[in-house]
C-alpha atoms as a PDB file:
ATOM      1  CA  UNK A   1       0.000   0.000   0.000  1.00  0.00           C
ATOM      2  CA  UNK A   2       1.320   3.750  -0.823  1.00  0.00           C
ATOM      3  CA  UNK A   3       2.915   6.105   1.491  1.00  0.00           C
ATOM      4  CA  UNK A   4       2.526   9.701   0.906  1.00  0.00           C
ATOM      5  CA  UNK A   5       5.341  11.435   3.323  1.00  0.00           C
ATOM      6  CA  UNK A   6       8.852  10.075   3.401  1.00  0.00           C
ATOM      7  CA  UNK A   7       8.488   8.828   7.013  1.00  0.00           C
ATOM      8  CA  UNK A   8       4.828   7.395   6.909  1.00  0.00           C
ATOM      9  CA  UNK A   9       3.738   4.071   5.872  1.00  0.00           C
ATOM     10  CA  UNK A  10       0.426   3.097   5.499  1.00  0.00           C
ATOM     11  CA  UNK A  11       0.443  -1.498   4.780  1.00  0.00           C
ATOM     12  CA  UNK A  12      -1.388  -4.441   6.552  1.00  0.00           C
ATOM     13  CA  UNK A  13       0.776  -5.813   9.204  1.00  0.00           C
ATOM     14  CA  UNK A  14       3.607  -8.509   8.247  1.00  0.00           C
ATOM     15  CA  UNK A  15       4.740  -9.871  11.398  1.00  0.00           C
ATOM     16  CA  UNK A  16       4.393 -10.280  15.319  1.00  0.00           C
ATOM     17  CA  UNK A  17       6.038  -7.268  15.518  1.00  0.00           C
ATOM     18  CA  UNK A  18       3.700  -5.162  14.035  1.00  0.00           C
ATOM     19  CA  UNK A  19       0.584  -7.012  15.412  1.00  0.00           C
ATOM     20  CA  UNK A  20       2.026  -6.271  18.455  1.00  0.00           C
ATOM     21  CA  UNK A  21       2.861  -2.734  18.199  1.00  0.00           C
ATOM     22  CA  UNK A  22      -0.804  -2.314  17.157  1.00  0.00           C
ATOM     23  CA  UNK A  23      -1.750  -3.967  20.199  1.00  0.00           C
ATOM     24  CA  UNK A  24       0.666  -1.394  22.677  1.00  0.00           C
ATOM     25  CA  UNK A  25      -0.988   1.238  20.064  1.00  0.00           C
ATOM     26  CA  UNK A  26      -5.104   0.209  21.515  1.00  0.00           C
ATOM     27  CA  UNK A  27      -3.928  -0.487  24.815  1.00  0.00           C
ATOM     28  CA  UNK A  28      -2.555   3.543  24.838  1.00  0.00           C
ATOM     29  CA  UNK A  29      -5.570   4.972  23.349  1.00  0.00           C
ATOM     30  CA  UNK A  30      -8.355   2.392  25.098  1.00  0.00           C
ATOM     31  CA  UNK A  31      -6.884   1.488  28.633  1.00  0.00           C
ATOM     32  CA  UNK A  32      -4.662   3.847  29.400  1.00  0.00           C
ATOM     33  CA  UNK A  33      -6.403   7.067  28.041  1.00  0.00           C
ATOM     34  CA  UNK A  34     -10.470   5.717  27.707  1.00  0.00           C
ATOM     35  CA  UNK A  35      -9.993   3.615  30.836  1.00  0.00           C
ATOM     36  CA  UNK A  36     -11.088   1.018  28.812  1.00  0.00           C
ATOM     37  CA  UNK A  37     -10.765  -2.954  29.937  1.00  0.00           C
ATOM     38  CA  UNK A  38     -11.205  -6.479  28.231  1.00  0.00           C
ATOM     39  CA  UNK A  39     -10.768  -9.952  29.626  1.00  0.00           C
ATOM     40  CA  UNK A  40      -7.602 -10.477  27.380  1.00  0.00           C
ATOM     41  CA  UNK A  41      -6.018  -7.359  28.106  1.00  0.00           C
ATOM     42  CA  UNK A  42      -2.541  -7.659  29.160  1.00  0.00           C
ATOM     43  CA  UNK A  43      -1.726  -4.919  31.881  1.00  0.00           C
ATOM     44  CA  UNK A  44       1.447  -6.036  31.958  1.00  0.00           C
ATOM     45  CA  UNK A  45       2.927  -5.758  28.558  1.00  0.00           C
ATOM     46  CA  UNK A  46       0.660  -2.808  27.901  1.00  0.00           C
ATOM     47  CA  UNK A  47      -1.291  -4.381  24.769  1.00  0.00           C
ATOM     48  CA  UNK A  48      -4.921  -4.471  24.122  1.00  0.00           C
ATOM     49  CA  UNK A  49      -6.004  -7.961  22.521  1.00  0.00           C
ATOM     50  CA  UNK A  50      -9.269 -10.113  22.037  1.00  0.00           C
ATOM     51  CA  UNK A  51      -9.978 -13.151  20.649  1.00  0.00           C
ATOM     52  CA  UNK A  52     -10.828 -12.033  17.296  1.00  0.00           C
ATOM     53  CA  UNK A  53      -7.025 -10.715  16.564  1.00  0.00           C
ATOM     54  CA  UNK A  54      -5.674 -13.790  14.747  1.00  0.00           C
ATOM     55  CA  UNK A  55      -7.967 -13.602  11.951  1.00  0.00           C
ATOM     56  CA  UNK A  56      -8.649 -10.199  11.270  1.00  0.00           C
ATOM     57  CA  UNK A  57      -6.124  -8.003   9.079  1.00  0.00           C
ATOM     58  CA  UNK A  58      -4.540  -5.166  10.712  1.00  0.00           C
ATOM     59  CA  UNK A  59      -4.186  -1.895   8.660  1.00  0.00           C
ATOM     60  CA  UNK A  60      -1.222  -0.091  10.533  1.00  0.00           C
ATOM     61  CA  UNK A  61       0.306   3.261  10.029  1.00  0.00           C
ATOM     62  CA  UNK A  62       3.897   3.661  10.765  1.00  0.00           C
ATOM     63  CA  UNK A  63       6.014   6.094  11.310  1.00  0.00           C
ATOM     64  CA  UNK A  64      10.078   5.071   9.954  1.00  0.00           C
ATOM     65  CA  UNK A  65      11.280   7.383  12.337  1.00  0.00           C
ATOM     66  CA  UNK A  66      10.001   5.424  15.679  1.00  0.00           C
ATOM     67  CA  UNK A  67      11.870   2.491  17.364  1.00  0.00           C
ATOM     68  CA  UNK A  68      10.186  -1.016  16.227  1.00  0.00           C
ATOM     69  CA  UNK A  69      11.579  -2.684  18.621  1.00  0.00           C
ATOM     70  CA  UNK A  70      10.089  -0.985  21.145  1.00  0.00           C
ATOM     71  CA  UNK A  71       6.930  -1.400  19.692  1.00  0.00           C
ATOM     72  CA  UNK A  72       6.556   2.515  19.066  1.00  0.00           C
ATOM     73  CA  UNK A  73       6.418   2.243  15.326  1.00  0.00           C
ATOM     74  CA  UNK A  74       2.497   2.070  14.853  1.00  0.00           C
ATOM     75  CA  UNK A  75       1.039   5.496  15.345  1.00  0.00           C
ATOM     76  CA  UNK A  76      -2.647   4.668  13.316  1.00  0.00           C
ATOM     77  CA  UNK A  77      -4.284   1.494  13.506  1.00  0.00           C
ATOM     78  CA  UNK A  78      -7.539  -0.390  11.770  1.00  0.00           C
ATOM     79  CA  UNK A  79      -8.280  -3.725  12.528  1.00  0.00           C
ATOM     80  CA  UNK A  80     -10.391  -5.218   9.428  1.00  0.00           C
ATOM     81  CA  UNK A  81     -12.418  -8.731   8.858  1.00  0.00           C
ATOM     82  CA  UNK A  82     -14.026  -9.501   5.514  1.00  0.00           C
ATOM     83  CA  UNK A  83     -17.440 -10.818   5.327  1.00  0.00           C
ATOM     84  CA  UNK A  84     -16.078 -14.478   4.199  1.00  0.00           C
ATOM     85  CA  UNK A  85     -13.699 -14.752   7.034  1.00  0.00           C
ATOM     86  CA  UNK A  86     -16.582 -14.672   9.517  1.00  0.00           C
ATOM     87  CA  UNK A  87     -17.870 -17.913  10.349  1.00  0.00           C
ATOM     88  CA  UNK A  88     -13.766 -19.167  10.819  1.00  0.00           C
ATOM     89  CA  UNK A  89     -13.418 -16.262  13.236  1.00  0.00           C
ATOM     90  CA  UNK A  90     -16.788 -17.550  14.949  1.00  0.00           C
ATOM     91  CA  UNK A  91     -18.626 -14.361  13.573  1.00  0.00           C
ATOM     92  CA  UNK A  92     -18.070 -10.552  13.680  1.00  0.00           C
ATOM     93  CA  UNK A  93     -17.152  -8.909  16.503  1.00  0.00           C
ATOM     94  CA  UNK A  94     -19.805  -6.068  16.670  1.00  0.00           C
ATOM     95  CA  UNK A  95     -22.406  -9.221  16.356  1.00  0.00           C
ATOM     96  CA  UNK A  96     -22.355  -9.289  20.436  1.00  0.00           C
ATOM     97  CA  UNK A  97     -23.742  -5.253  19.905  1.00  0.00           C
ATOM     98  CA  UNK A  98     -25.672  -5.452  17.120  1.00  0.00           C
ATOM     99  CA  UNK A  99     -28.224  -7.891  14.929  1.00  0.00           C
ATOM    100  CA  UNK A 100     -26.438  -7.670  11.951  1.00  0.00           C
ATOM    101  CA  UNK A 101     -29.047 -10.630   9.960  1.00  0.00           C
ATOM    102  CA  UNK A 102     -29.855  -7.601   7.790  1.00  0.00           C
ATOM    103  CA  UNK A 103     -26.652  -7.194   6.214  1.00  0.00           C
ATOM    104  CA  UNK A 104     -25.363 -10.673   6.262  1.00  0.00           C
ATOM    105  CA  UNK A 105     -28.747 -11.105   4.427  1.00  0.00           C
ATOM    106  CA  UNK A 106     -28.465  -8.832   1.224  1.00  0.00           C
ATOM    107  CA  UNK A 107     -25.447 -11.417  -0.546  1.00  0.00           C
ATOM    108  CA  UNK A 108     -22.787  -8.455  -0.665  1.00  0.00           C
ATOM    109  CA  UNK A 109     -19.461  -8.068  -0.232  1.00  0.00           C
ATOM    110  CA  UNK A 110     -19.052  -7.084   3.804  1.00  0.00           C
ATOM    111  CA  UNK A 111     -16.078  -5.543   5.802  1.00  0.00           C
ATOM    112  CA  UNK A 112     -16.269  -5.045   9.314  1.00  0.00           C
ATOM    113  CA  UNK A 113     -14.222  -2.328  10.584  1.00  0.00           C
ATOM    114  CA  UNK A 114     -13.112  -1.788  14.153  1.00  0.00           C
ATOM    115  CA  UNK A 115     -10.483  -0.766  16.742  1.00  0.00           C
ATOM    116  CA  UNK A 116      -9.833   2.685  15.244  1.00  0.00           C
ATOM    117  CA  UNK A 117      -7.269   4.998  16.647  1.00  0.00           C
ATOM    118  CA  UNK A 118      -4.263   7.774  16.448  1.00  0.00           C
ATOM    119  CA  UNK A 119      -1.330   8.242  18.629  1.00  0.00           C
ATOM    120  CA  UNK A 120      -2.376  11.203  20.597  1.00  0.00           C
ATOM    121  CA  UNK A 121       0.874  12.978  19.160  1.00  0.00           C
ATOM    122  CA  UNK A 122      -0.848  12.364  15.809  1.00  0.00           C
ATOM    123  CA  UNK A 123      -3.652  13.645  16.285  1.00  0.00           C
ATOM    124  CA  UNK A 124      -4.984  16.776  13.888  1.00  0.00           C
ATOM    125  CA  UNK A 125      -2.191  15.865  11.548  1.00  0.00           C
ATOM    126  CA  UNK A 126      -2.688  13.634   8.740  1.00  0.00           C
ATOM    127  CA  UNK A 127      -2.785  10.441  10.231  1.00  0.00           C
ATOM    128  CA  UNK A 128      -5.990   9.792   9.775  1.00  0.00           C
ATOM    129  CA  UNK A 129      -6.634  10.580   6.394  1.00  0.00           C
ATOM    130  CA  UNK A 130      -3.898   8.266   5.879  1.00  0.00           C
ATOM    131  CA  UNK A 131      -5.761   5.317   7.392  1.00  0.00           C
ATOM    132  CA  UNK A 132      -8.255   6.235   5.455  1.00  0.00           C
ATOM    133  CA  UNK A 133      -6.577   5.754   1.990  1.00  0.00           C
ATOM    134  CA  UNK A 134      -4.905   2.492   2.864  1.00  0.00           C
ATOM    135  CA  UNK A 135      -8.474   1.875   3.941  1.00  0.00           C
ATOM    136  CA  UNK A 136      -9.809   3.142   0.383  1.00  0.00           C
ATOM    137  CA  UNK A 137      -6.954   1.080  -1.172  1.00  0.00           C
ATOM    138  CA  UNK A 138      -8.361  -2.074   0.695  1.00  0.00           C
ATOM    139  CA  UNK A 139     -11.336  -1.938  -0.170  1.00  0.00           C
ATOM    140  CA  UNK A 140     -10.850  -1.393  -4.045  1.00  0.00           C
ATOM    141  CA  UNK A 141      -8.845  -4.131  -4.251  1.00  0.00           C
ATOM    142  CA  UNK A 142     -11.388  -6.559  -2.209  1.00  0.00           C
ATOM    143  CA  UNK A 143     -14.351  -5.265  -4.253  1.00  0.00           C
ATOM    144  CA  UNK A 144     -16.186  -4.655  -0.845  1.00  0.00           C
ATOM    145  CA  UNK A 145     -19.601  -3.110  -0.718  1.00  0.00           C
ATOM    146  CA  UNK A 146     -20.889  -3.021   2.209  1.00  0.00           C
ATOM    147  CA  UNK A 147     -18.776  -1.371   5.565  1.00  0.00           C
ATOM    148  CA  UNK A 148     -19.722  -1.730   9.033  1.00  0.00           C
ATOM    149  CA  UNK A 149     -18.816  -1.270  12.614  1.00  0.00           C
ATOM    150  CA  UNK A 150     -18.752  -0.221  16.013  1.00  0.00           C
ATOM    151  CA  UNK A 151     -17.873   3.274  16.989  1.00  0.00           C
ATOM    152  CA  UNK A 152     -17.817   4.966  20.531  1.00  0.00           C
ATOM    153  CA  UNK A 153     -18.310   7.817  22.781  1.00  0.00           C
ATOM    154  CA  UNK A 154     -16.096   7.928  25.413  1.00  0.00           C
ATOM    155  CA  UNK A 155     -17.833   7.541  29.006  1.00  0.00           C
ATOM    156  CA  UNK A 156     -21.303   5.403  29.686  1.00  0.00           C
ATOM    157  CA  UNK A 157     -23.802   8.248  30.607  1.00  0.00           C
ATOM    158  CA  UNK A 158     -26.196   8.335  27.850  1.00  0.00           C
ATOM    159  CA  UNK A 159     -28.012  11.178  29.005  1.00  0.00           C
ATOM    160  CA  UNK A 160     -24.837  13.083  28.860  1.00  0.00           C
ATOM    161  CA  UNK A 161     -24.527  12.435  25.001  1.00  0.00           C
ATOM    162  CA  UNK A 162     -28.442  13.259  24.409  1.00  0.00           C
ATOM    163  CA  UNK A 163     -27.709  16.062  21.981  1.00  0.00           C
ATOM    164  CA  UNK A 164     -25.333  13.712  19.432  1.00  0.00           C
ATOM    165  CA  UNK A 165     -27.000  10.739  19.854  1.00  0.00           C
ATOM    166  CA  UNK A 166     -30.425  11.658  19.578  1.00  0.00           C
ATOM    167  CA  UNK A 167     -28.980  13.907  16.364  1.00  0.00           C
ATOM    168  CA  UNK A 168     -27.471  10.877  14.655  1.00  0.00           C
ATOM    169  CA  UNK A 169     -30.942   8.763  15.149  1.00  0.00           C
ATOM    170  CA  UNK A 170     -33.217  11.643  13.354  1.00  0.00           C
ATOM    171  CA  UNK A 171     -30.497  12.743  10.372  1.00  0.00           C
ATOM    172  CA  UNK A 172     -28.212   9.734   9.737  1.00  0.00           C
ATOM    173  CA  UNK A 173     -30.367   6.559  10.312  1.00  0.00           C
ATOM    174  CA  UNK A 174     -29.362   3.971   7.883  1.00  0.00           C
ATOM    175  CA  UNK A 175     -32.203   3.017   5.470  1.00  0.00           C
ATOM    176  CA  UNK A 176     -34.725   0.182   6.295  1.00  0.00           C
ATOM    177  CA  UNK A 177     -32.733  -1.846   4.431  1.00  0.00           C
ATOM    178  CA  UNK A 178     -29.541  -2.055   6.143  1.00  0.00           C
ATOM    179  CA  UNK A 179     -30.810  -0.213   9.303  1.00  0.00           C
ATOM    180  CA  UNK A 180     -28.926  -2.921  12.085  1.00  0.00           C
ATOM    181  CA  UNK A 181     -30.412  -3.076  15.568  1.00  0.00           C
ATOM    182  CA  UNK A 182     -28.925  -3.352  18.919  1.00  0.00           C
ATOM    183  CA  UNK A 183     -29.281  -6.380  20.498  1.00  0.00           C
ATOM    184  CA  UNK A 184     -32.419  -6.524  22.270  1.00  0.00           C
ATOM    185  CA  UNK A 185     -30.802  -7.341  25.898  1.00  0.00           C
ATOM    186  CA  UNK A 186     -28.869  -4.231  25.632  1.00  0.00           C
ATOM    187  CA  UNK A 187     -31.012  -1.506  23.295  1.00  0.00           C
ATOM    188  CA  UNK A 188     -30.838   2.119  24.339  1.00  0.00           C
ATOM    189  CA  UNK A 189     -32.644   3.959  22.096  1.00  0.00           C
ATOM    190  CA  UNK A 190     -30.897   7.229  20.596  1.00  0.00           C
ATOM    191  CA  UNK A 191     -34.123   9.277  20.249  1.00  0.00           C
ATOM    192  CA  UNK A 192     -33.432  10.759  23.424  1.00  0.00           C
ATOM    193  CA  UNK A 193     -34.967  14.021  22.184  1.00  0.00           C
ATOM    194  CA  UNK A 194     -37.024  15.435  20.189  1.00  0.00           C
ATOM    195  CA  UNK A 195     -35.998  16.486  16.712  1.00  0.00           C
ATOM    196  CA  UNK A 196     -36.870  20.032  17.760  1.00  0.00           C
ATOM    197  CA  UNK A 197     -35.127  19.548  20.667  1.00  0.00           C
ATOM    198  CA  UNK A 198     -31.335  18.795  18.833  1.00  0.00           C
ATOM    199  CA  UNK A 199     -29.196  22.071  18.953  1.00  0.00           C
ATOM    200  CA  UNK A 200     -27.174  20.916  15.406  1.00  0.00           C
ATOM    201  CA  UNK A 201     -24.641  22.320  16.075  1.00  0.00           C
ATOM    202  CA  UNK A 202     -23.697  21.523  20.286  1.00  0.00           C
ATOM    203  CA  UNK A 203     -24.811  18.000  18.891  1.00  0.00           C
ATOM    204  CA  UNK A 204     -21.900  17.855  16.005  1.00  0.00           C
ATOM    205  CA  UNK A 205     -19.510  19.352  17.962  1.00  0.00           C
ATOM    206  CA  UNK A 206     -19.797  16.293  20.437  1.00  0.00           C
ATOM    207  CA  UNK A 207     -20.007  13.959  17.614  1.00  0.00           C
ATOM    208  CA  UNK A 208     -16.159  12.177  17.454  1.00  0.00           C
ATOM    209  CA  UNK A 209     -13.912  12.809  14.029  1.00  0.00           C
ATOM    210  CA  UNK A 210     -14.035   9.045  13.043  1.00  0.00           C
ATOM    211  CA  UNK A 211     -17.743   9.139  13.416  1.00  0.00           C
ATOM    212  CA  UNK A 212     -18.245  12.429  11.243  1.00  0.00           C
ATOM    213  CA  UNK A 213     -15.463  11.085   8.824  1.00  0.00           C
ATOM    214  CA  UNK A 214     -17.768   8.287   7.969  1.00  0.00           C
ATOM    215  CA  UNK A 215     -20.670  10.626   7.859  1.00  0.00           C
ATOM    216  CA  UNK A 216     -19.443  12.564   5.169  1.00  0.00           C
ATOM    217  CA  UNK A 217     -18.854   9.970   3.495  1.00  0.00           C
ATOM    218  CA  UNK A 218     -21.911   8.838   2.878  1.00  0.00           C
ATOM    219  CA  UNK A 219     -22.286   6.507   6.390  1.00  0.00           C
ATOM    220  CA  UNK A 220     -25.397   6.155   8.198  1.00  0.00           C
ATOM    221  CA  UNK A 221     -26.150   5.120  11.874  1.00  0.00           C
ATOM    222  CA  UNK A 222     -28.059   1.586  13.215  1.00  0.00           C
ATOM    223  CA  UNK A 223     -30.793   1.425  15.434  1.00  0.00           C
ATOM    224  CA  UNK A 224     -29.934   2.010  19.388  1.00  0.00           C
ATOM    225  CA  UNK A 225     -26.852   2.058  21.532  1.00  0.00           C
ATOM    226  CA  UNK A 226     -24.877  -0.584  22.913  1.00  0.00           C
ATOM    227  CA  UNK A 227     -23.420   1.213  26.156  1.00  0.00           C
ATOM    228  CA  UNK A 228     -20.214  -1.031  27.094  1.00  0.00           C
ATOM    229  CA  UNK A 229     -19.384  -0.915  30.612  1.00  0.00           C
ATOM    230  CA  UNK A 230     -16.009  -3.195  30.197  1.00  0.00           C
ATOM    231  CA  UNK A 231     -14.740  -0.809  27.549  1.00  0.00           C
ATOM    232  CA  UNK A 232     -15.834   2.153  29.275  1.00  0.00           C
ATOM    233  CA  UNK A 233     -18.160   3.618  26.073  1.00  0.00           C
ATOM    234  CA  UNK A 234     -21.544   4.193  24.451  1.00  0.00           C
ATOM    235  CA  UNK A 235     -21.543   2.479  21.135  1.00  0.00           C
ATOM    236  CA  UNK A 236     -22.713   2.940  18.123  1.00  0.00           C
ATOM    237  CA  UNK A 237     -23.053   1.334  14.824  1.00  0.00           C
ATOM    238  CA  UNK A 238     -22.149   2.603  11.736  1.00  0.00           C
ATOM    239  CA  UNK A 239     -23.326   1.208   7.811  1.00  0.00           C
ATOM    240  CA  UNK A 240     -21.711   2.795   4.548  1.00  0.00           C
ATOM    241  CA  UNK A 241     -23.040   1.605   1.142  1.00  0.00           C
ATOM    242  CA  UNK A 242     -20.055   2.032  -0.980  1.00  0.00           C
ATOM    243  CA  UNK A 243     -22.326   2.166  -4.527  1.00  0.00           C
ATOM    244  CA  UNK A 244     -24.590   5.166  -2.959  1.00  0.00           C
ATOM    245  CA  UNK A 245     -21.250   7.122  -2.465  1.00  0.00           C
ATOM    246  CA  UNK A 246     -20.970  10.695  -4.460  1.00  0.00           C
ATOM    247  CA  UNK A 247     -18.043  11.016  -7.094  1.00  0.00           C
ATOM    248  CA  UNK A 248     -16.914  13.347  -5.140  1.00  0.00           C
ATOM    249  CA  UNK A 249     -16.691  11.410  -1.730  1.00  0.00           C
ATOM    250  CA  UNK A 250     -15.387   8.332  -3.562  1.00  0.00           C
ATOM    251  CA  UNK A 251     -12.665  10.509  -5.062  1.00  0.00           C
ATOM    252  CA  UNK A 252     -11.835  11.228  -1.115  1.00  0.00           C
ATOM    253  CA  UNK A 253     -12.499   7.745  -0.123  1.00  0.00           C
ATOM    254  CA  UNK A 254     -10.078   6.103  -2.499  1.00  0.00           C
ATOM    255  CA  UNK A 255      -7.093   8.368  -2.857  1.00  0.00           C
ATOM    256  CA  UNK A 256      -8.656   9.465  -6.558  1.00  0.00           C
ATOM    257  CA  UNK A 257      -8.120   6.186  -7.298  1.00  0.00           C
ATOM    258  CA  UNK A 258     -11.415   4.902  -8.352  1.00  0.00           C
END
């Protein structure tokens, strides 16, 4: 995959190493900093792991100028599962969150994406927009159609994000076609308030980066929260249809690629 500064590189990870270093990466941003916990976490070497790690891919962004041995070379981070590697991996991830039956049904291409994050020193830079062309690249090559994951708020108080999540429900819920569902054990509904009631603008500024990255692009929202009280978040879940993306948000997407 390309690189676009001299000291970035933007590839799927090749070895232990870089698993790893993706794994010190999450347990930085989701333990240490979201105070975030799992029953695989290892505390003691600092990474953040889960059962699902062996058989998803692992988009990493690297930085040449960072020691690998130290596992400080992975400053972005994706972790990725296409549809057909599912049943080996003993489903999707998010499918303990959500009822995903309605995608799973329509006989497309799938990618579930998950595990997001930026070194905090990366942050604002372009980072980001550099996962997100590896992530364009990915998916161009894979033919995927259909994206799909979990994204958070930071904290569990649900009536503290009442502005953004009730916002989300009324402007960005996915059509009835791919509209996913929290599991019914967990559901919190998002329509906190009243559309009336959303200030748009308090409500987007509360909204996370990743979330409104995928928003622009054409992503819509699920039905419900999942509030996660190991990982210390209010989740949501998040559907693009690549083939309803503009030419100009594909052009974005992809690098200009496709």
């Amino acid at each position: 995959m390309r690189q676009d500064e001299p000291y970035f590189e933007i590839r799927l990870a090749e070895s232990e190493q870089d698993l790893l270093g993706a794994q010190r990466l999450r347990y930085e941003v989701f333990v240490e900093e979201l105070q975030g916990d799992g029953a695989l976490v290892d505390h003691a070497a600092r990474l953040e792991k889960d059962r699902f790690d062996p058989f998803y891919d692992h988009m990493i962004l690297v930085d040449r100028r960072r020691d690998a041995a130290a596992l400080e070379h992975v400053v972005g981070a994706y972790r990725l599962l296409p549809g057909e590697r599912a049943v080996a991996a003993g489903g999707f991830y998010c499918a303990g969150e959500y009822e995903l039956q309605t995608l799973e049904q329509t006989g497309r291409r799938l990618l579930e994406l998950g595990r997001s994050c930026v070194h905090t020193d990366y942050r604002g830079g372009t980072a980001l927009f550099q996962l997100w062309k590896g992530l364009g690249d990915y998916v161009l090559e894979r033919e995927i159609e259909l994206l799909f994951g979990v994204a958070s708020f930071h904290g569990t108080d649900v009536n503290a994000l009442a502005q953004p999540l009730s916002f989300l429900h009324h402007a960005h819920l996915a059509p009835e076609e791919l509209r996913v569902r929290a599991v019914a054990s967990h559901f919190t509904a998002m329509d906190i308030l009243p559309p009336e009631a959303v200030n748009r603008v308090q409500a987007v500024r509360e909204i996370p980066a990743l979330i409104k990255a995928y928003l622009r692009l054409g992503g819509h929202v699920g039905e419900g929260a999942f509030v996660d009280d190991l990982f210390n978040t209010v989740d949501i879940c998040l559907v693009m249809d690549t083939e309803r993306l503009t030419a100009q948000q594909r052009a974005t997407y992809s690098g200009a690629r496709g």
